[in-house]
N, C-alpha and C. Protein backbone atom coordinates (compact mmCIF):
# COMPACT_ATOMS: atom_id res chain seq x y z
N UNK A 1 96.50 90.58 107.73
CA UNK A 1 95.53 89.52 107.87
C UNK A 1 95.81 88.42 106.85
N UNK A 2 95.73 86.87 107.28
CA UNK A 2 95.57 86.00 106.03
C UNK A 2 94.46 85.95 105.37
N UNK A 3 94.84 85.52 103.89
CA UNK A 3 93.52 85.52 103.53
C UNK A 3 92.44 84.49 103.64
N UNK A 4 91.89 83.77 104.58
CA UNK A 4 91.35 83.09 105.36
C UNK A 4 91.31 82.55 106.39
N UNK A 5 90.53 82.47 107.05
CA UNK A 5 90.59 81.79 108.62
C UNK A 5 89.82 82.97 109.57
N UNK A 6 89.69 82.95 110.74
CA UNK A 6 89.03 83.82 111.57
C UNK A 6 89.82 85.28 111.70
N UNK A 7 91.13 85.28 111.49
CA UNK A 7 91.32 86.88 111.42
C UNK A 7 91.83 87.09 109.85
N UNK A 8 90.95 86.48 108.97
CA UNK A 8 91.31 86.87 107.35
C UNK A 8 89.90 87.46 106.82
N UNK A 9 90.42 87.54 105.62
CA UNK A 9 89.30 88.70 105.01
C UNK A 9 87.97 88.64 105.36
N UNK A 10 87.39 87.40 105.57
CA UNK A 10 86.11 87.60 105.31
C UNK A 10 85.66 87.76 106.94
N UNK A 11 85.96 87.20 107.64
CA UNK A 11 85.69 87.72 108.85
C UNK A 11 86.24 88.78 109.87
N UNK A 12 86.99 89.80 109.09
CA UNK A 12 87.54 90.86 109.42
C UNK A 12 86.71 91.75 108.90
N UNK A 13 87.02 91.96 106.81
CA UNK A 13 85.91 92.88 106.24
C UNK A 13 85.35 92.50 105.99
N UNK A 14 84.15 91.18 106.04
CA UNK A 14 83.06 91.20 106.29
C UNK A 14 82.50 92.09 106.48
N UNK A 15 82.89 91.96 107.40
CA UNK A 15 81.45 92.34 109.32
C UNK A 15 81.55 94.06 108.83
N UNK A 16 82.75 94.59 108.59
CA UNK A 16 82.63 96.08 108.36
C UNK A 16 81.81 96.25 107.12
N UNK A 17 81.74 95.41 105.93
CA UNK A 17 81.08 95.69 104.93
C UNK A 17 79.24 95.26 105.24
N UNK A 18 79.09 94.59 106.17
CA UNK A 18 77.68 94.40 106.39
C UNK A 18 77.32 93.19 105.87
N UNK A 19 78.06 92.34 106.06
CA UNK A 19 78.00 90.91 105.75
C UNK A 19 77.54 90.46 107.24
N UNK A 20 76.78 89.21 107.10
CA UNK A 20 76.50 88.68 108.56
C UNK A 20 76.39 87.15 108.22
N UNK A 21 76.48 86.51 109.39
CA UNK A 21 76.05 85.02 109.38
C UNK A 21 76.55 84.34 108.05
N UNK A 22 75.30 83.45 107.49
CA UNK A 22 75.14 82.93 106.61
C UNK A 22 76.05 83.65 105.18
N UNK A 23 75.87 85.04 105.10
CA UNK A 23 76.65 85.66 104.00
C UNK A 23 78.54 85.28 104.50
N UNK A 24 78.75 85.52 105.69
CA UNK A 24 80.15 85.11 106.24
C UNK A 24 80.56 84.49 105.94
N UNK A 25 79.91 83.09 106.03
CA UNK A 25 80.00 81.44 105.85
C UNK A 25 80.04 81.15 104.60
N UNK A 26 79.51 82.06 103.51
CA UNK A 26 79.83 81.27 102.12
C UNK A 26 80.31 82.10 101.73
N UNK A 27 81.00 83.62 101.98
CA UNK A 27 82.61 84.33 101.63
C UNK A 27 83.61 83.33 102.14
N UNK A 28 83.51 83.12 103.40
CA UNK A 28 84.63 82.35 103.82
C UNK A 28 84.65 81.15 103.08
N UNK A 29 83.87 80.25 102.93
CA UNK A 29 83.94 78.57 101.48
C UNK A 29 84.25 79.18 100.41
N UNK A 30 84.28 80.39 99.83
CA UNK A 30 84.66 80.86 98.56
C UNK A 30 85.99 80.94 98.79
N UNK A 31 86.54 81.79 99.50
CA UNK A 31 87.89 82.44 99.55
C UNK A 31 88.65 81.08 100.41
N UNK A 32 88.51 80.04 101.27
CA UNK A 32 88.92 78.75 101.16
C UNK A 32 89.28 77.80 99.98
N UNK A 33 88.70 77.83 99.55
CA UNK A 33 88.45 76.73 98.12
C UNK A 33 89.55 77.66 97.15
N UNK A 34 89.32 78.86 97.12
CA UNK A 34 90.64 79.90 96.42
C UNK A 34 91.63 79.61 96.60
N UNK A 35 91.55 79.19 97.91
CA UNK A 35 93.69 79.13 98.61
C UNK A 35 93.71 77.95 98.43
N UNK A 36 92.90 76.61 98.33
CA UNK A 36 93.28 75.47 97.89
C UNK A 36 93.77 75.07 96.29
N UNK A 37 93.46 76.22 95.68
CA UNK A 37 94.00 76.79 94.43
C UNK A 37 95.18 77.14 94.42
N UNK A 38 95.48 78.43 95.13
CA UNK A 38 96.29 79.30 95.14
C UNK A 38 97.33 79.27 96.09
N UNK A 39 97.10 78.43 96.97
CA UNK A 39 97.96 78.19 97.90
C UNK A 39 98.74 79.73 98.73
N UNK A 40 97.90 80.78 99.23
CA UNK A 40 98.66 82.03 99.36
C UNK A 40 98.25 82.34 101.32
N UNK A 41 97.50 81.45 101.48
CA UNK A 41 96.86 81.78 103.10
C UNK A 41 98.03 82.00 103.66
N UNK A 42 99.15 80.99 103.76
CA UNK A 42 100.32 81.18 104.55
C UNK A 42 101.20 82.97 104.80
N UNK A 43 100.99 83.43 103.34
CA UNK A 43 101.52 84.42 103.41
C UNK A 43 101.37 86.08 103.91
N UNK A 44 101.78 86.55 104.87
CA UNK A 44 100.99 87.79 105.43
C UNK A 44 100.48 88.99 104.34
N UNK A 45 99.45 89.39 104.96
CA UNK A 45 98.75 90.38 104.42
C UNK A 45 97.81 90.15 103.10
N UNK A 46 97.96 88.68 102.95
CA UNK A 46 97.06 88.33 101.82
C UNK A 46 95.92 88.49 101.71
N UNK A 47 95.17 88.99 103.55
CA UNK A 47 93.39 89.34 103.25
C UNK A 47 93.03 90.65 103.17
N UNK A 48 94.24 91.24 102.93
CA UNK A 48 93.75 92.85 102.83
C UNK A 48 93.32 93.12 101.86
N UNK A 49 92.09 94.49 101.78
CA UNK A 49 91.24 94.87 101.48
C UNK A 49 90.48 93.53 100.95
N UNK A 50 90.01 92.82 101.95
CA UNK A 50 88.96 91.75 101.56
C UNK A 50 89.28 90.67 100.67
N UNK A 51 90.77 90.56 100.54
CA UNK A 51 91.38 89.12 100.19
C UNK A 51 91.98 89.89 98.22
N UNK A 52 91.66 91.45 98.21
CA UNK A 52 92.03 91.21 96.91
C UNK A 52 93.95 91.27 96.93
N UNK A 53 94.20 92.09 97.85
CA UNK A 53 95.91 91.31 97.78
C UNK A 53 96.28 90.07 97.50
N UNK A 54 95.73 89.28 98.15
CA UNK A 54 95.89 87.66 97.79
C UNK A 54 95.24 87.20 96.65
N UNK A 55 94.71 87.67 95.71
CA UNK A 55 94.79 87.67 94.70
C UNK A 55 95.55 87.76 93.73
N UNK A 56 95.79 89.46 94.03
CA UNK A 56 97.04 89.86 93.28
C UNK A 56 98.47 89.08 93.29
N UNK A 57 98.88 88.70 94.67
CA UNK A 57 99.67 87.97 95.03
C UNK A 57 100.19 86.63 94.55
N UNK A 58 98.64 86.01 94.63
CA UNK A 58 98.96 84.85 93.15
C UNK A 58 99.38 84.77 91.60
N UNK A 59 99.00 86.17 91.59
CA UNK A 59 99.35 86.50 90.24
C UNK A 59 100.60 87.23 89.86
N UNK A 60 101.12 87.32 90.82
CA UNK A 60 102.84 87.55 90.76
C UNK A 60 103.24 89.37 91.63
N UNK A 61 102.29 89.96 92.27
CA UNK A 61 102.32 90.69 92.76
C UNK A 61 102.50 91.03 93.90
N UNK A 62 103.95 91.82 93.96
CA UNK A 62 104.86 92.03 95.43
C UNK A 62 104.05 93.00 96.78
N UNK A 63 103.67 92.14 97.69
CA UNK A 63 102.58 92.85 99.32
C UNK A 63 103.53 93.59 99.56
N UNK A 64 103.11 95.23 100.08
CA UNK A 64 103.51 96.13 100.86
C UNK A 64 102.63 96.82 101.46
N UNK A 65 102.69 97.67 102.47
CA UNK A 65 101.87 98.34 103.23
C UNK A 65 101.36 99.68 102.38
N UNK A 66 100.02 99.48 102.41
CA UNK A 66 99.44 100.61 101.20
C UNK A 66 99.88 102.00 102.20
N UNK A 67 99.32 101.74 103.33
CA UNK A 67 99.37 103.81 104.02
C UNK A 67 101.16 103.54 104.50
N UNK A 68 102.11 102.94 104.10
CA UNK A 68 102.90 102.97 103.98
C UNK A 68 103.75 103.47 102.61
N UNK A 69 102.94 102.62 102.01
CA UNK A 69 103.50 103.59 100.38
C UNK A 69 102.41 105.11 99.74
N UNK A 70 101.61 105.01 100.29
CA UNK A 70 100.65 106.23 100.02
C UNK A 70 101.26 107.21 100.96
N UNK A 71 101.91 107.34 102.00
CA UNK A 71 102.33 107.77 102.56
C UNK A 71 103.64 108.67 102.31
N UNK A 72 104.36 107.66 102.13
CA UNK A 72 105.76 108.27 101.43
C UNK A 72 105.10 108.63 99.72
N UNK A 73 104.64 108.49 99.04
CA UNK A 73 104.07 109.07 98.19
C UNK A 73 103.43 110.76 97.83
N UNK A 74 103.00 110.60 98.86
CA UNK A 74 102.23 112.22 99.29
C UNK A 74 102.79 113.22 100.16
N UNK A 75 103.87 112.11 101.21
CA UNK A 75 104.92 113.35 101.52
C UNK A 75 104.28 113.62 103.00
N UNK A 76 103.12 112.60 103.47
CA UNK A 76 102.08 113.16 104.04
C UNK A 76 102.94 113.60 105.43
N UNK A 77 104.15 112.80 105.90
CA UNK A 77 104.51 113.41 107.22
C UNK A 77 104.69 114.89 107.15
N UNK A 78 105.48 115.06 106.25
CA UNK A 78 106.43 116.51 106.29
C UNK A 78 104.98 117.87 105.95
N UNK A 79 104.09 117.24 104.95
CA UNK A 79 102.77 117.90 104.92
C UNK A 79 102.16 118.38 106.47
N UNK A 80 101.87 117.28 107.14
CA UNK A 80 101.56 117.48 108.83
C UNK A 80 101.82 118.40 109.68
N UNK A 81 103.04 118.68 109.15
CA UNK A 81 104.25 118.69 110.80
C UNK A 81 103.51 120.93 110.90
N UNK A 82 102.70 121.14 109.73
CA UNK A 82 102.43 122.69 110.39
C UNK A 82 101.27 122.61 110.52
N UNK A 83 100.46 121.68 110.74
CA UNK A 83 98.85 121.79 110.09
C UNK A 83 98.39 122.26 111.83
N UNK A 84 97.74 122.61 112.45
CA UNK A 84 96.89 122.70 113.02
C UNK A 84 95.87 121.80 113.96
N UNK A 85 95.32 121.20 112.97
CA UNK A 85 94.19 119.99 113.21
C UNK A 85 94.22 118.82 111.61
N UNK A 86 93.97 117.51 112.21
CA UNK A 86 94.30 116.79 111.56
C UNK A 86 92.44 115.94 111.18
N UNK A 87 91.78 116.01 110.24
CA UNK A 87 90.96 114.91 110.14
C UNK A 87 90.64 114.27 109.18
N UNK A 88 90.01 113.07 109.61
CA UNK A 88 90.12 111.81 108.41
C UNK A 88 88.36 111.09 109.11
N UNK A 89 88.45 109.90 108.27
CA UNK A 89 87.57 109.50 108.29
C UNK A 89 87.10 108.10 107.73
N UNK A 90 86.56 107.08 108.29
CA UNK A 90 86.05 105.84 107.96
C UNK A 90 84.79 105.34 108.02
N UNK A 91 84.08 104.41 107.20
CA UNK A 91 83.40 104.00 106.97
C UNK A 91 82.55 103.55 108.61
N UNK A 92 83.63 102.77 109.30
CA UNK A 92 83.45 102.21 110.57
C UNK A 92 84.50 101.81 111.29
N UNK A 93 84.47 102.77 112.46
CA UNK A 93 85.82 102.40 113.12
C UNK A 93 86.20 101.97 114.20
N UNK A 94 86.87 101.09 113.80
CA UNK A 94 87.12 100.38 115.16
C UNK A 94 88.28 99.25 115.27
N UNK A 95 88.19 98.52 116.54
CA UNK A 95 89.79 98.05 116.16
C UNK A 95 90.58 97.77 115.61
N UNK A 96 90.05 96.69 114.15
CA UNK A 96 90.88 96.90 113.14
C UNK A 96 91.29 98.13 112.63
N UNK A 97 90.39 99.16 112.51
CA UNK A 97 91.09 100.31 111.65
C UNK A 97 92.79 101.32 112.56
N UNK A 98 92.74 100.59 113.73
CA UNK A 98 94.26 100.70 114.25
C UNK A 98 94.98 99.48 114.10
N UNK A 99 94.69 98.84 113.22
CA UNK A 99 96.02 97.62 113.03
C UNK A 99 96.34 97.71 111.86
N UNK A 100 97.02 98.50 111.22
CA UNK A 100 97.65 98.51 109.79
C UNK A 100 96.74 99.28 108.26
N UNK A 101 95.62 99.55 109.29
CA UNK A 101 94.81 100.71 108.10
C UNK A 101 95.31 101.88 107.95
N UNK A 102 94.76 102.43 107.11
CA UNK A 102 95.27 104.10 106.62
C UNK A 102 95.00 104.79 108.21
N UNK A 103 93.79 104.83 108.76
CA UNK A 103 93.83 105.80 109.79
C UNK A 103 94.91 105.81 110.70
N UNK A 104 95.21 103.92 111.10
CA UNK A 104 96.50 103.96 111.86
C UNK A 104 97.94 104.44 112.03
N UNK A 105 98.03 105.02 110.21
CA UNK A 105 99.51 105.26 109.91
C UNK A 105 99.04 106.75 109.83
N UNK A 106 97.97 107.54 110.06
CA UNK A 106 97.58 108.83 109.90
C UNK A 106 97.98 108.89 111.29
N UNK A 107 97.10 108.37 112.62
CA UNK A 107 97.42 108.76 113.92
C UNK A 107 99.24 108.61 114.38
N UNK A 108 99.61 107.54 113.25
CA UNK A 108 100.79 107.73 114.51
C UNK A 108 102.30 108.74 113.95
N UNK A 109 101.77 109.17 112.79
CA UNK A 109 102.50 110.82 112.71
C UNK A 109 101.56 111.95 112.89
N UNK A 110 100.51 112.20 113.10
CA UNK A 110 99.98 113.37 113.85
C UNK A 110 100.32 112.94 115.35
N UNK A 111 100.56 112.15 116.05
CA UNK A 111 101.22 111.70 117.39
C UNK A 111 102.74 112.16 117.53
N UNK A 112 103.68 111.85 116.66
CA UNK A 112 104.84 112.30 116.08
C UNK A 112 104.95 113.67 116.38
N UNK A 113 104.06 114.25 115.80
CA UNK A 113 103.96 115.39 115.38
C UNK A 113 103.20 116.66 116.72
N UNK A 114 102.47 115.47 117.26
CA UNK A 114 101.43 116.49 117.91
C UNK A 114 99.85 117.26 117.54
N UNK A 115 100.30 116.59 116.58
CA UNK A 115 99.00 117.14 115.80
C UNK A 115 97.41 116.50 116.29
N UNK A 116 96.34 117.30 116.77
CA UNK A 116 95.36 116.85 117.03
C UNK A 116 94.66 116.04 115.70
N UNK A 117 93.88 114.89 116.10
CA UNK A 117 93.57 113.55 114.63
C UNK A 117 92.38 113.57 115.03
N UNK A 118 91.18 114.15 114.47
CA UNK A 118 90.22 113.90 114.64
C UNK A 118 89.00 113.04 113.80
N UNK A 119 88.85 111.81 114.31
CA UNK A 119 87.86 111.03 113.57
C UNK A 119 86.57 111.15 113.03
N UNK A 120 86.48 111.24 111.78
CA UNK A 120 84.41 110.97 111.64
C UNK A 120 84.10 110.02 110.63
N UNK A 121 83.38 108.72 111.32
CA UNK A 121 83.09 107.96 111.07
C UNK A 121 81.71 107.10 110.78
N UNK A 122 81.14 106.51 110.36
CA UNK A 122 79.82 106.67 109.92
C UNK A 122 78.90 105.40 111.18
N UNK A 123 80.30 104.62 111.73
CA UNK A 123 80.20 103.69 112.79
C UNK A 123 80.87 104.10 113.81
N UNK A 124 81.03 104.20 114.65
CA UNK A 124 82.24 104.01 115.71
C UNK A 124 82.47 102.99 116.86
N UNK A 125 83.05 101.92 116.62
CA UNK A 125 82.91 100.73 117.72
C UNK A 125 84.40 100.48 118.41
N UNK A 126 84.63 100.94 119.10
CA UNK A 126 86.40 101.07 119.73
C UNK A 126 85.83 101.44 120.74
N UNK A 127 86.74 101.07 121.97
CA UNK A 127 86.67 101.62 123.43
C UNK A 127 88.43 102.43 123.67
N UNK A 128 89.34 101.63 122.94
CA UNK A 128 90.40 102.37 123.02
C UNK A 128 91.40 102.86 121.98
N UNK A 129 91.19 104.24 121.65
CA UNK A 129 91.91 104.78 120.64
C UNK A 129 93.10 106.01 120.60
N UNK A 130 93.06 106.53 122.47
CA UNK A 130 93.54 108.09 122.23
C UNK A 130 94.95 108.15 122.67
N UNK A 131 95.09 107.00 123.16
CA UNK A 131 96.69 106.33 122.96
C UNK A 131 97.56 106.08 121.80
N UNK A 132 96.92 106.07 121.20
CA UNK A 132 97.05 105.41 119.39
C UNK A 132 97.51 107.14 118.96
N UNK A 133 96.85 108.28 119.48
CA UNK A 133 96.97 109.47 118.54
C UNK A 133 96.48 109.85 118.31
N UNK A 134 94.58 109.14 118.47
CA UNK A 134 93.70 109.92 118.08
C UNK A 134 93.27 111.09 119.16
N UNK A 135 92.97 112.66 119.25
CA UNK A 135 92.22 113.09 119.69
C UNK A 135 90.85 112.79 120.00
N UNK A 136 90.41 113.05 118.95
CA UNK A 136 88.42 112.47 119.24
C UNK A 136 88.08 112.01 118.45
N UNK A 137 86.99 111.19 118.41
CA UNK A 137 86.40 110.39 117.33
C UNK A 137 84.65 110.43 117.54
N UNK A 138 84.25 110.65 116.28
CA UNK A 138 82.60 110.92 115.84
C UNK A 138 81.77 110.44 115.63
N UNK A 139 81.30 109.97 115.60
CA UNK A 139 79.93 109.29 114.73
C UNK A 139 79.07 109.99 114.10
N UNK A 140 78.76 110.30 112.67
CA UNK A 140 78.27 111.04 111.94
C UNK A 140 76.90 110.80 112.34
N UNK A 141 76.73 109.61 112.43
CA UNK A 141 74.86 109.10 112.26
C UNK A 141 74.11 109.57 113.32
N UNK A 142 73.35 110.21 112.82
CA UNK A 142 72.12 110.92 113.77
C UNK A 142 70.58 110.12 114.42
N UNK A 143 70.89 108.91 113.46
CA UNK A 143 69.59 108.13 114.07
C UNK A 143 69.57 106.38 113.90
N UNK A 144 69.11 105.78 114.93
CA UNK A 144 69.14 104.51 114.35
C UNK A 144 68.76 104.03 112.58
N UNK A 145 69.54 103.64 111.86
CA UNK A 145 68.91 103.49 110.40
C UNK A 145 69.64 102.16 110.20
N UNK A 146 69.21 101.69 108.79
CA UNK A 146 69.55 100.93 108.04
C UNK A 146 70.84 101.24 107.52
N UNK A 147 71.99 100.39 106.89
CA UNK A 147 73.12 100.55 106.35
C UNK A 147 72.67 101.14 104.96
N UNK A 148 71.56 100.84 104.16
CA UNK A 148 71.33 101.61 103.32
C UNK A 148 71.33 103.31 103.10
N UNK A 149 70.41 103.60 104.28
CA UNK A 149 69.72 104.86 104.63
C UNK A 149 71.04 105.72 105.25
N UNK A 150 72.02 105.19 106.20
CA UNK A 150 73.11 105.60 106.61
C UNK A 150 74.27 105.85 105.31
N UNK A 151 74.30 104.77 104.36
CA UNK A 151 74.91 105.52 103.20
C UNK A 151 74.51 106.31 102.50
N UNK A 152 73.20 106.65 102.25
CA UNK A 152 72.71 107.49 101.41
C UNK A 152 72.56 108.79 102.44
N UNK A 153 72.43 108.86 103.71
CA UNK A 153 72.54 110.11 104.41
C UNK A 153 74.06 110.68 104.52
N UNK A 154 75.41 109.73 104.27
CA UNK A 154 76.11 110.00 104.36
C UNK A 154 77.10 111.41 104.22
N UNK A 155 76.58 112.11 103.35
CA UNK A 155 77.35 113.66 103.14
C UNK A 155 76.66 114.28 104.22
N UNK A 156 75.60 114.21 104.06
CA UNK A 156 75.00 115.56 104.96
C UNK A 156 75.03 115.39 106.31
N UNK A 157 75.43 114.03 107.00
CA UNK A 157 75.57 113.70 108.20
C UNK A 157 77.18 114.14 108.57
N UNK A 158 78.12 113.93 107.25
CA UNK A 158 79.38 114.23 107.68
C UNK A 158 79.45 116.03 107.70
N UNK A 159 78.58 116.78 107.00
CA UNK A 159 78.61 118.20 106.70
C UNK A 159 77.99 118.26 107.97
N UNK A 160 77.30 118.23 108.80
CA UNK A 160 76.63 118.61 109.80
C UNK A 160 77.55 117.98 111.06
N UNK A 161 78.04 117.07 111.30
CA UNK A 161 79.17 116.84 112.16
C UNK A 161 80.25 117.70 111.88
N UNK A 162 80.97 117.57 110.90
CA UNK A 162 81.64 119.13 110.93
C UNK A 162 81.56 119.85 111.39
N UNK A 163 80.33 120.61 110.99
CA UNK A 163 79.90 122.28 111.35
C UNK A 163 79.69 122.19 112.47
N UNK A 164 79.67 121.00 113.21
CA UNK A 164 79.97 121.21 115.33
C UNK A 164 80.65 121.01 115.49
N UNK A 165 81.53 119.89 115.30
CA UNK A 165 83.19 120.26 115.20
C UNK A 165 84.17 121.57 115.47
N UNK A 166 83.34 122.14 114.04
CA UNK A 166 84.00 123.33 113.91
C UNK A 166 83.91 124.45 114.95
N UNK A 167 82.01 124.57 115.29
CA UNK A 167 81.83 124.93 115.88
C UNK A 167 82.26 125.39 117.62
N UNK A 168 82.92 124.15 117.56
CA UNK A 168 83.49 123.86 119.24
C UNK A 168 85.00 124.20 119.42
N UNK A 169 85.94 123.88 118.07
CA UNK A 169 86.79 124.36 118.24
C UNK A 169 87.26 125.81 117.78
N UNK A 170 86.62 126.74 117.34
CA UNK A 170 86.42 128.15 117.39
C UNK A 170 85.96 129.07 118.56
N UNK A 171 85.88 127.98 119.62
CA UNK A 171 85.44 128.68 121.22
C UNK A 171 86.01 129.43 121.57
C-alpha cells in the first residue's frame, strides 16, 4: 500500500482499526502533509502497518515483506509440512488480510503443503478466501457489541470458539 491516497494507510487500516468518517479525513490530512515532507508516497509498501514503514523509510530504512522475513526467520514452512491442522488468527478479516498480510503468507504454504488453515477472527468480512488456502474461517463474536466490549470479550470468545472447533474436528 502507499502511504496515502485511497488504497494507503489510512483508508486501508483505518477502517480495520475502527476509524470512521471524519476520524479518516484528518488521518488522511495528517499522513498527506507528512509526504509533502517526506516525499515517500511514490514508494511501495510505505502504508504498511498504518504508514509506520513510511516512516521508517524516510529515515533511511530498507521495505521488505515482514511475513516474508518472519517467515524465513522461524523456519515456518519446513515447521508446517507435518502439522496436522494449521490456525491463526486476526483482528478482522478480510480482503486485505489476503494481500500481503501475515495470514496470506500463512495460507499459501499450508496450501503448499496441504495443510488445513483455519481462521479465528474477531470480524470476518470476505466472501472469498478458500482458494487462497484457507479451510474455514470464524468469527469469535457471539453478539452484536461495541468494538470496545468485543475487545475486552476477546479471550474468552476465542477459548470458546476453539473448544467447537475442536469439538467438531474430533468427530
Amino acid at each position: 500500500n502507499p502511504y496515502c491516497g485511497p488504497q494507503g494507510a489510512t483508508y486501508i487500516f483505518g477502517k480495520q482499526k475502527g476509524a470512521t468518517g471524519e476520524e479518516l479525513d484528518k488521518l488522511e490530512s495528517c499522513l498527506c502533509h507528512l509526504n509533502t515532507l517526506l516525499n515517500i508516497n511514490d514508494h511501495p509498501c510505505t502504508g504498511a502497518a498504518g504508514g509506520t514503514s513510511g516512516a521508517l523509510y524516510a529515515i533511511g530504512a530498507q521495505l521488505c515483506s515482514g511475513i516474508e522475513l518472519v517467515m524465513k526467520h522461524t523456519q515456518f514452512e519446513k515447521r508446517i509440512m507435518d502439522c496436522d491442522y494449521c490456525f491463526t488468527g486476526e483482528g478482522s478479516f478480510d480482503e486485505q488480510s489476503l494481500n500481503g498480510k501475515t495470514i496470506s503468507g500463512i495460507a499459501s504454504i499450508c496450501k503448499r503443503h496441504n495443510v488445513p488453515l483455519i481462521v479465528c477472527a474477531g470480524k470476518v468480512n470476505i466472501d472469498s478466501c478458500y482458494e487462497k488456502g484457507i479451510t474455514a474461517c470464524f468469527s469469535i463474536g457471539n453478539e452484536i457489541s461495541s468494538l470496545e466490549k468485543a475487545l475486552k470479550d476477546g479471550e474468552k470468545n476465542l477459548e470458546k470458539t476453539s473448544e467447537n472447533i475442536m469439538r467438531l474436528l474430533i468427530l
